[in-house]
Structures are given as structure tokens and as C-alpha cells.
C-alpha atoms as a PDB file:
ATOM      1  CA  UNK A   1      11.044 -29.778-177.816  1.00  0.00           C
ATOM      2  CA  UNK A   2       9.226 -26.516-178.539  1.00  0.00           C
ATOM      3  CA  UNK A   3       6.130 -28.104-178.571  1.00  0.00           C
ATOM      4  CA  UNK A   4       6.478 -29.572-175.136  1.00  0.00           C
ATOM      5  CA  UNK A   5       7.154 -26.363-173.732  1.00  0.00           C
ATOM      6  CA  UNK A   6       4.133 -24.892-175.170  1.00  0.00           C
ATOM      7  CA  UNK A   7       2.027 -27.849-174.290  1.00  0.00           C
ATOM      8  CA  UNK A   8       3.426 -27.345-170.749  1.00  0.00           C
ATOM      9  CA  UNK A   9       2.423 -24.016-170.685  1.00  0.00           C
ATOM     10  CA  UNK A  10      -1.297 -24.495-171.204  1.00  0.00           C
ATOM     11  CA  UNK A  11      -1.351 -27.271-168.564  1.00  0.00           C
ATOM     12  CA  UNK A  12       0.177 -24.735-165.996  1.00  0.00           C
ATOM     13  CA  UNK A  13      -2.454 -22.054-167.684  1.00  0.00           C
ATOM     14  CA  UNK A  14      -5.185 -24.611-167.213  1.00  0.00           C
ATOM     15  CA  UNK A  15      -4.095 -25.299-163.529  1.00  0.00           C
ATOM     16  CA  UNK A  16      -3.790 -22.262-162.235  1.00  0.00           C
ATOM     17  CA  UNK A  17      -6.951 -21.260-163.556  1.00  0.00           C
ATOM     18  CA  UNK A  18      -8.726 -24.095-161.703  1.00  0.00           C
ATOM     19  CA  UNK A  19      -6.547 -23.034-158.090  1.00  0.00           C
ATOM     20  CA  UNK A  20      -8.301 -19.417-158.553  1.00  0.00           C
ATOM     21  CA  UNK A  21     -11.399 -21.054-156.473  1.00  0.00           C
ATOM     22  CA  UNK A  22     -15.328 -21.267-157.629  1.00  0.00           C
ATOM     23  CA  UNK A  23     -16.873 -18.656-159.248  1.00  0.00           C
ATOM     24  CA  UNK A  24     -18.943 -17.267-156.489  1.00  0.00           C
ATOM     25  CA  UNK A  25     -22.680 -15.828-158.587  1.00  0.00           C
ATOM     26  CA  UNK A  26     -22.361 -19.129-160.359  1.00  0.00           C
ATOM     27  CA  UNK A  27     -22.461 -20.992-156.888  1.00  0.00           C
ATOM     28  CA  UNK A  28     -24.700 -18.731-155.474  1.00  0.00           C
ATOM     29  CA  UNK A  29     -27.505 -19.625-158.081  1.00  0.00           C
ATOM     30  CA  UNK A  30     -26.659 -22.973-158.160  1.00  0.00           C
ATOM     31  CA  UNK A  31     -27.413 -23.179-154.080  1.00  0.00           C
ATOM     32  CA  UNK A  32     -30.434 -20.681-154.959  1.00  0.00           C
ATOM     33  CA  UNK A  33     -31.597 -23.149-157.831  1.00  0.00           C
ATOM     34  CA  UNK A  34     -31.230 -26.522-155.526  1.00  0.00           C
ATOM     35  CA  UNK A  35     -33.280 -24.689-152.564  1.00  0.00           C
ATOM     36  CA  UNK A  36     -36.064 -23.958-155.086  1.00  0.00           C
ATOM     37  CA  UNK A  37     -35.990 -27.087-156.142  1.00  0.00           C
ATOM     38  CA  UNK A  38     -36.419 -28.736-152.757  1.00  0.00           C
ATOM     39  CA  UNK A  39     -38.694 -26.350-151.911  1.00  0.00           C
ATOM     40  CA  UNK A  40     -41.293 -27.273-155.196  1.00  0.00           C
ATOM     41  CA  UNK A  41     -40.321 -31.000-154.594  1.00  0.00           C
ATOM     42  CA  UNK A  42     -41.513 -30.775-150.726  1.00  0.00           C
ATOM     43  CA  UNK A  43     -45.155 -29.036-151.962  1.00  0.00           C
ATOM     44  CA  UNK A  44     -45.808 -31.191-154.368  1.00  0.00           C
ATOM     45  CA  UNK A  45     -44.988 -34.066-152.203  1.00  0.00           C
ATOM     46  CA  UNK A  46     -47.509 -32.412-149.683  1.00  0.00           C
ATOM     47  CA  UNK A  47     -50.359 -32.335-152.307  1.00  0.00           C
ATOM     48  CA  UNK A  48     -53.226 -34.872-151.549  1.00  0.00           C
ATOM     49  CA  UNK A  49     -55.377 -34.359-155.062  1.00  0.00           C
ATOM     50  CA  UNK A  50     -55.363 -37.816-156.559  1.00  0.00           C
ATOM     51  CA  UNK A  51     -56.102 -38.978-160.432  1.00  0.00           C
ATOM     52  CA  UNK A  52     -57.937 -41.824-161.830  1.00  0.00           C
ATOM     53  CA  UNK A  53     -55.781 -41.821-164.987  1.00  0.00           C
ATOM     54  CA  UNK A  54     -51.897 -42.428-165.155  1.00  0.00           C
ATOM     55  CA  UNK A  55     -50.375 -39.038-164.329  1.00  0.00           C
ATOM     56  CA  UNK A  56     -52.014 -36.564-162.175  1.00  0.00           C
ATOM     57  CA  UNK A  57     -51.504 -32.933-161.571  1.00  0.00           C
ATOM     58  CA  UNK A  58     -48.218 -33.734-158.902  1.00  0.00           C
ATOM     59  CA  UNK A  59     -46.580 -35.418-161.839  1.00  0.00           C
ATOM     60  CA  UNK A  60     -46.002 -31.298-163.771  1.00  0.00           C
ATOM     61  CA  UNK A  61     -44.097 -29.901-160.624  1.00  0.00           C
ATOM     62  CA  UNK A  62     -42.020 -32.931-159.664  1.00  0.00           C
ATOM     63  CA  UNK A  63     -40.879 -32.399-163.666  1.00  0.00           C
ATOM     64  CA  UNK A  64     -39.688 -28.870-162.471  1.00  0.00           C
ATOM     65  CA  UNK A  65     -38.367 -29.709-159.162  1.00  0.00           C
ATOM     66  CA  UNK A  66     -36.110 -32.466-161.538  1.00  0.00           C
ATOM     67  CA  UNK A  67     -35.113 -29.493-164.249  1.00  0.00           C
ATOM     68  CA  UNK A  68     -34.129 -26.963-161.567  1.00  0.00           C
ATOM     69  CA  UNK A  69     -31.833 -29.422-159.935  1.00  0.00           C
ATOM     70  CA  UNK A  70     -30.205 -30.351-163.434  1.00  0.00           C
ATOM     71  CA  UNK A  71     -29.860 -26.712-163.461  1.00  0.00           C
ATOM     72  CA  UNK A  72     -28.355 -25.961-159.729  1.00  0.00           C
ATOM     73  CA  UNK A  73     -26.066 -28.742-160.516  1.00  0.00           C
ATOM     74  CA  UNK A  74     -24.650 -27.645-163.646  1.00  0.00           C
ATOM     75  CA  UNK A  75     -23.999 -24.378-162.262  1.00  0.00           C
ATOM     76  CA  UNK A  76     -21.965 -26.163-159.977  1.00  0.00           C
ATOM     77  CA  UNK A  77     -20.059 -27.691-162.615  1.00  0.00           C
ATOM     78  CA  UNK A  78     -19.297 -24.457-164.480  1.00  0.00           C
ATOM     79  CA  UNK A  79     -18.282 -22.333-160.750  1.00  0.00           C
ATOM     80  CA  UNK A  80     -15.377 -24.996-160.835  1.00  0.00           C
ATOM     81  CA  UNK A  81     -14.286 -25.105-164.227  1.00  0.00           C
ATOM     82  CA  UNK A  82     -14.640 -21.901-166.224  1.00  0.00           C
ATOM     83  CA  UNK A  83     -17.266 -19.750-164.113  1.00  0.00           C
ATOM     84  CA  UNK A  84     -20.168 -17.462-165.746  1.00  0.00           C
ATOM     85  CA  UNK A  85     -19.386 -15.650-168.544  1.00  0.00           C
ATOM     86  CA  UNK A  86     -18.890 -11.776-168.199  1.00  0.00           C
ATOM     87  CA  UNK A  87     -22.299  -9.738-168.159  1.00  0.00           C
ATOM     88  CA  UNK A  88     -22.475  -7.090-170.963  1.00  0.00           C
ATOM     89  CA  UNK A  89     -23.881  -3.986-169.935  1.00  0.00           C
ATOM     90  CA  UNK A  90     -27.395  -3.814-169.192  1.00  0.00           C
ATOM     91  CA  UNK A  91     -29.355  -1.009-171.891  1.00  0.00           C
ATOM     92  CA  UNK A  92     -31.053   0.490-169.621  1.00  0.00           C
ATOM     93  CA  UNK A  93     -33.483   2.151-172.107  1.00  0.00           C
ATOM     94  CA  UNK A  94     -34.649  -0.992-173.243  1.00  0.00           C
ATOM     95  CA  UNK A  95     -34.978  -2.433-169.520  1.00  0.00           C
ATOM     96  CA  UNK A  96     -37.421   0.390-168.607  1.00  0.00           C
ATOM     97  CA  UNK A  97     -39.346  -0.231-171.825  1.00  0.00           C
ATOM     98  CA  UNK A  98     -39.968  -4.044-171.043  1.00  0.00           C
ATOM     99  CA  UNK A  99     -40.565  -3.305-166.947  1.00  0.00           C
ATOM    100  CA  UNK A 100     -42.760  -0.789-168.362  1.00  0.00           C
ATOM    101  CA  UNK A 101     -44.769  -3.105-170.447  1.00  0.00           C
ATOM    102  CA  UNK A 102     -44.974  -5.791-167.397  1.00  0.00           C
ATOM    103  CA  UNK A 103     -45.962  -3.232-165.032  1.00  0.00           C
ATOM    104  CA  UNK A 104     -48.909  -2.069-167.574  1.00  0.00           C
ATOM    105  CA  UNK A 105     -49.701  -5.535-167.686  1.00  0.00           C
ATOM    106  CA  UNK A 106     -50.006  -6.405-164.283  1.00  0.00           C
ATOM    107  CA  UNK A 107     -52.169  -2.850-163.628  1.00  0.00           C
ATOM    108  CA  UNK A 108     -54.698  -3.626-166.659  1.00  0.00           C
ATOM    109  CA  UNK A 109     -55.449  -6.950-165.529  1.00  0.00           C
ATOM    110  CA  UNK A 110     -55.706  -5.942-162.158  1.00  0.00           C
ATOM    111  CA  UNK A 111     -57.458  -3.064-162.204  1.00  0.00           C
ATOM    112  CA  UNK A 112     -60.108  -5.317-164.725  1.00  0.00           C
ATOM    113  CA  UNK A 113     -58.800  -3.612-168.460  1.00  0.00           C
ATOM    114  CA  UNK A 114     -58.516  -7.424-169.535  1.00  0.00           C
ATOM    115  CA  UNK A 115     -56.001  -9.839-171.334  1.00  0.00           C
ATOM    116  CA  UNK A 116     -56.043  -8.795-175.074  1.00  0.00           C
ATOM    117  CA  UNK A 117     -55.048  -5.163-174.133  1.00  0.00           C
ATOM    118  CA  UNK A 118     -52.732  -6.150-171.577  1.00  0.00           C
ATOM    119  CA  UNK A 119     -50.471  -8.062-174.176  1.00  0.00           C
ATOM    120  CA  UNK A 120     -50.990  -6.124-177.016  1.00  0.00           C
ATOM    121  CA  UNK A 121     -49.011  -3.388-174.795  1.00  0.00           C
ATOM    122  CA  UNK A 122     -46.594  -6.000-173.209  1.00  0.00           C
ATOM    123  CA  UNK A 123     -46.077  -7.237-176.683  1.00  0.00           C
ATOM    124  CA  UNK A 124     -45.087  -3.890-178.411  1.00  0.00           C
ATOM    125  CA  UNK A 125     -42.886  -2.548-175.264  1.00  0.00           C
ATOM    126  CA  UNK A 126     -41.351  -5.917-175.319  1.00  0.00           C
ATOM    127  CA  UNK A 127     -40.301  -5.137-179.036  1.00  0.00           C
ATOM    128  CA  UNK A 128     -39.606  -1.802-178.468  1.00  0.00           C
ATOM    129  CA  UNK A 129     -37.068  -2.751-175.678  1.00  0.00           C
ATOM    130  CA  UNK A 130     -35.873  -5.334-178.475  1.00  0.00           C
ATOM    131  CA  UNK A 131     -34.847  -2.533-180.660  1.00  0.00           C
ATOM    132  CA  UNK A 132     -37.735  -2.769-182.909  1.00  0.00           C
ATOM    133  CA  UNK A 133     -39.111   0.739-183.616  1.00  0.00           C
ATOM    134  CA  UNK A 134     -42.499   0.172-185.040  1.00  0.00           C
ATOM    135  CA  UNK A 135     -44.325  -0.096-182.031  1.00  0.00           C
ATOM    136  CA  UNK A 136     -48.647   0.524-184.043  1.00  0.00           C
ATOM    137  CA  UNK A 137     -47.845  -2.333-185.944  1.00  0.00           C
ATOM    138  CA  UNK A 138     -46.309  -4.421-182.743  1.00  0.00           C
ATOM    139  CA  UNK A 139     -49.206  -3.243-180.953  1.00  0.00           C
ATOM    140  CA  UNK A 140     -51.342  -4.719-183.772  1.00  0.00           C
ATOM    141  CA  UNK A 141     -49.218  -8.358-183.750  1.00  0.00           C
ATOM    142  CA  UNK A 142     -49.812  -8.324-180.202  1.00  0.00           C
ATOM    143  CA  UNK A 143     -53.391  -7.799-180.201  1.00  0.00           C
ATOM    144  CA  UNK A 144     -54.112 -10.538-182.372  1.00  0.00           C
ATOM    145  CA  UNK A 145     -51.845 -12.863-180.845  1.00  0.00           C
ATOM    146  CA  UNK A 146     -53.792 -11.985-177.268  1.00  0.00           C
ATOM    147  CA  UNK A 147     -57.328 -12.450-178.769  1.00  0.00           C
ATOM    148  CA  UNK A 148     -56.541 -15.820-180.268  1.00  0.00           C
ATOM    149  CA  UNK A 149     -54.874 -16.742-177.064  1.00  0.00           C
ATOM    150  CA  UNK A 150     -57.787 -15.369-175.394  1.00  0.00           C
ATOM    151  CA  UNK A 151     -60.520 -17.306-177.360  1.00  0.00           C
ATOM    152  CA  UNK A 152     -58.208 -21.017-177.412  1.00  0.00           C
ATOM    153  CA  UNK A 153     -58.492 -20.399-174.040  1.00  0.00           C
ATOM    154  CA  UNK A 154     -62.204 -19.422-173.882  1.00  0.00           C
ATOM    155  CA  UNK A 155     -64.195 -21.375-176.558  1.00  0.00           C
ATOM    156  CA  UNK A 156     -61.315 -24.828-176.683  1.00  0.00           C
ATOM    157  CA  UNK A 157     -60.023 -25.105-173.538  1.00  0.00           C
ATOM    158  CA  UNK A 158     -63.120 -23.487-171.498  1.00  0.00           C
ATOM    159  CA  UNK A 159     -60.650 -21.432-168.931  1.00  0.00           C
ATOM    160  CA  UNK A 160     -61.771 -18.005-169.243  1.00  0.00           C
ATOM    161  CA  UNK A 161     -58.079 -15.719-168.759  1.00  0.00           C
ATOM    162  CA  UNK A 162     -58.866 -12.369-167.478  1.00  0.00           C
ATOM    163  CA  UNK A 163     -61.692 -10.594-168.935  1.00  0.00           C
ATOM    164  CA  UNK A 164     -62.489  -6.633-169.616  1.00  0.00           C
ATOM    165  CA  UNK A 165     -64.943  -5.412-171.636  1.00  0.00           C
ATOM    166  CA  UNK A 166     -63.191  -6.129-174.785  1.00  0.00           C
ATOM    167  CA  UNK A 167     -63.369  -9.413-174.126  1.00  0.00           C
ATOM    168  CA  UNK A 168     -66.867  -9.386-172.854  1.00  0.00           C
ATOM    169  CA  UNK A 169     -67.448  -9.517-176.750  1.00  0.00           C
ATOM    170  CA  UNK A 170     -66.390 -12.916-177.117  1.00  0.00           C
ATOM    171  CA  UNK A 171     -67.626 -14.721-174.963  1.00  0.00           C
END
């Protein structure tokens, strides 16, 4: 009989957890999510480039359009059962360190420094705000990744990514 009352229990635990309504920021970006979605689906319904092969460049965005409305939906389905999880507290030293290393990205392609330099720094802040602590070497891991990056792009792929006078060298 004991067991029946506890089993009772966690159906009246499970009930009343359901009555407490939707979790609000997990309906909020589901709605956000489904808008976006519509929104991608409706340009690339609107795009008139045409391929001679099987899929064409409209096929790539209708692909999102279908993942962010998998996503908007499931967020749905999580605001009625169990909501979001909790947030931990945002480190704000390691936030500046990462908006830091976007922001120097964004200015040194922009103001023409190039790609390798760009994400070397982005890589290394990026660590940094990870907790690593040796940001030469990260700055060193990044620059290589950025040149081969840069010259798959260049020399296989023939797109040339933002170019400074580093990569003037290459190509």
C-alpha cells in the first residue's frame, strides 16, 4: 500500500508540474526559430538561379529552413513538458575575451589586415576565454589553421577569402 501512495505522489508531482503553464524563453525561441524559418523558406522560394544538375543552390537553404523548424518545434515540446534548463552564470571575463577576438576579427578584415591574422587572434582569444592560458602557442595553432584554410580555399577551391598582405604571399 506504501508503494501506491508513493506512486501517487509522483503522478500529482508530475501533474502539477505540467498545470504551472509553458516555459515562456523556451516559447519565445521556438516562435523566434519558426519565423526564421519561414522567413529563409520564403527567399529561397523567391530565388530564380536554376541548375542543370540535380540539386541547385535553393536546395542548401530549404535544408536550413527544414532544421530550424525541427528546432522551433522541439522547443515547443520542451516549454510544455520540462522547460529550459537553468542558465549558469555567464563568466564575464571570458565573454569579453571571445567578443574581443570577434570584434578584432571583424576590424582586420575590414579594415584589409586579412584572414590568417584575423583567426590566428580569434583563435587564441577564443581559447583564452576557454580557460586556456597559453595564448603564443594558440596564436601559433590558429595561424596555421587560417593559412591552410586560406590556401584550400585559394589554390583547391579557387575562392580567394579575404586577403592582406600576408596573404598576398600566397597567392
Amino acid at each position: 500500500m506504501r508503494e501506491g501512495a508513493s506512486l501517487h505522489q509522483g503522478n500529482a508531482m508530475t501533474n502539477e508540474t505540467r498545470t504551472q503553464g509553458a516555459d515562456k524563453p523556451a516559447l519565445i525561441v521556438g516562435v523566434l526559430l519558426l519565423i526564421v524559418a519561414a522567413l529563409i523558406g520564403y527567399d529561397a522560394s523567391q530565388q530564380t538561379i536554376t541548375s542543370n544538375y540535380g540539386v541547385g543552390p535553393t536546395a542548401m537553404p530549404y535544408v536550413v529552413a527544414a532544421g530550424l523548424t525541427i528546432l522551433g518545434l522541439a522547443h515547443f515540446v520542451v516549454a510544455f513538458r520540462e522547460g529550459l534548463p537553468k542558465p549558469d552564470a555567464a563568466d564575464g571575463t571570458a565573454l569579453l575575451w571571445i567578443a574581443g577576438g570577434l570584434i578584432f576579427l571583424i576590424a582586420c578584415i575590414g579594415l584589409g589586415g586579412g584572414f590568417v591574422i584575423a583567426i590566428a587572434v580569434v583563435f587564441a582569444c577564443t581559447a583564452r576565454g576557454m580557460g586556456r592560458r597559453a595564448l603564443a602557442v594558440d596564436a601559433a595553432i590558429g595561424f596555421v589553421l587560417g593559412l591552410a584554410i586560406f590556401l584550400v580555399f585559394a589554390k583547391v577551391l579557387t575562392l580567394i577569402l579575404p586577403a592582406g598582405p600576408l596573404e598576398q604571399l600566397f597567392l
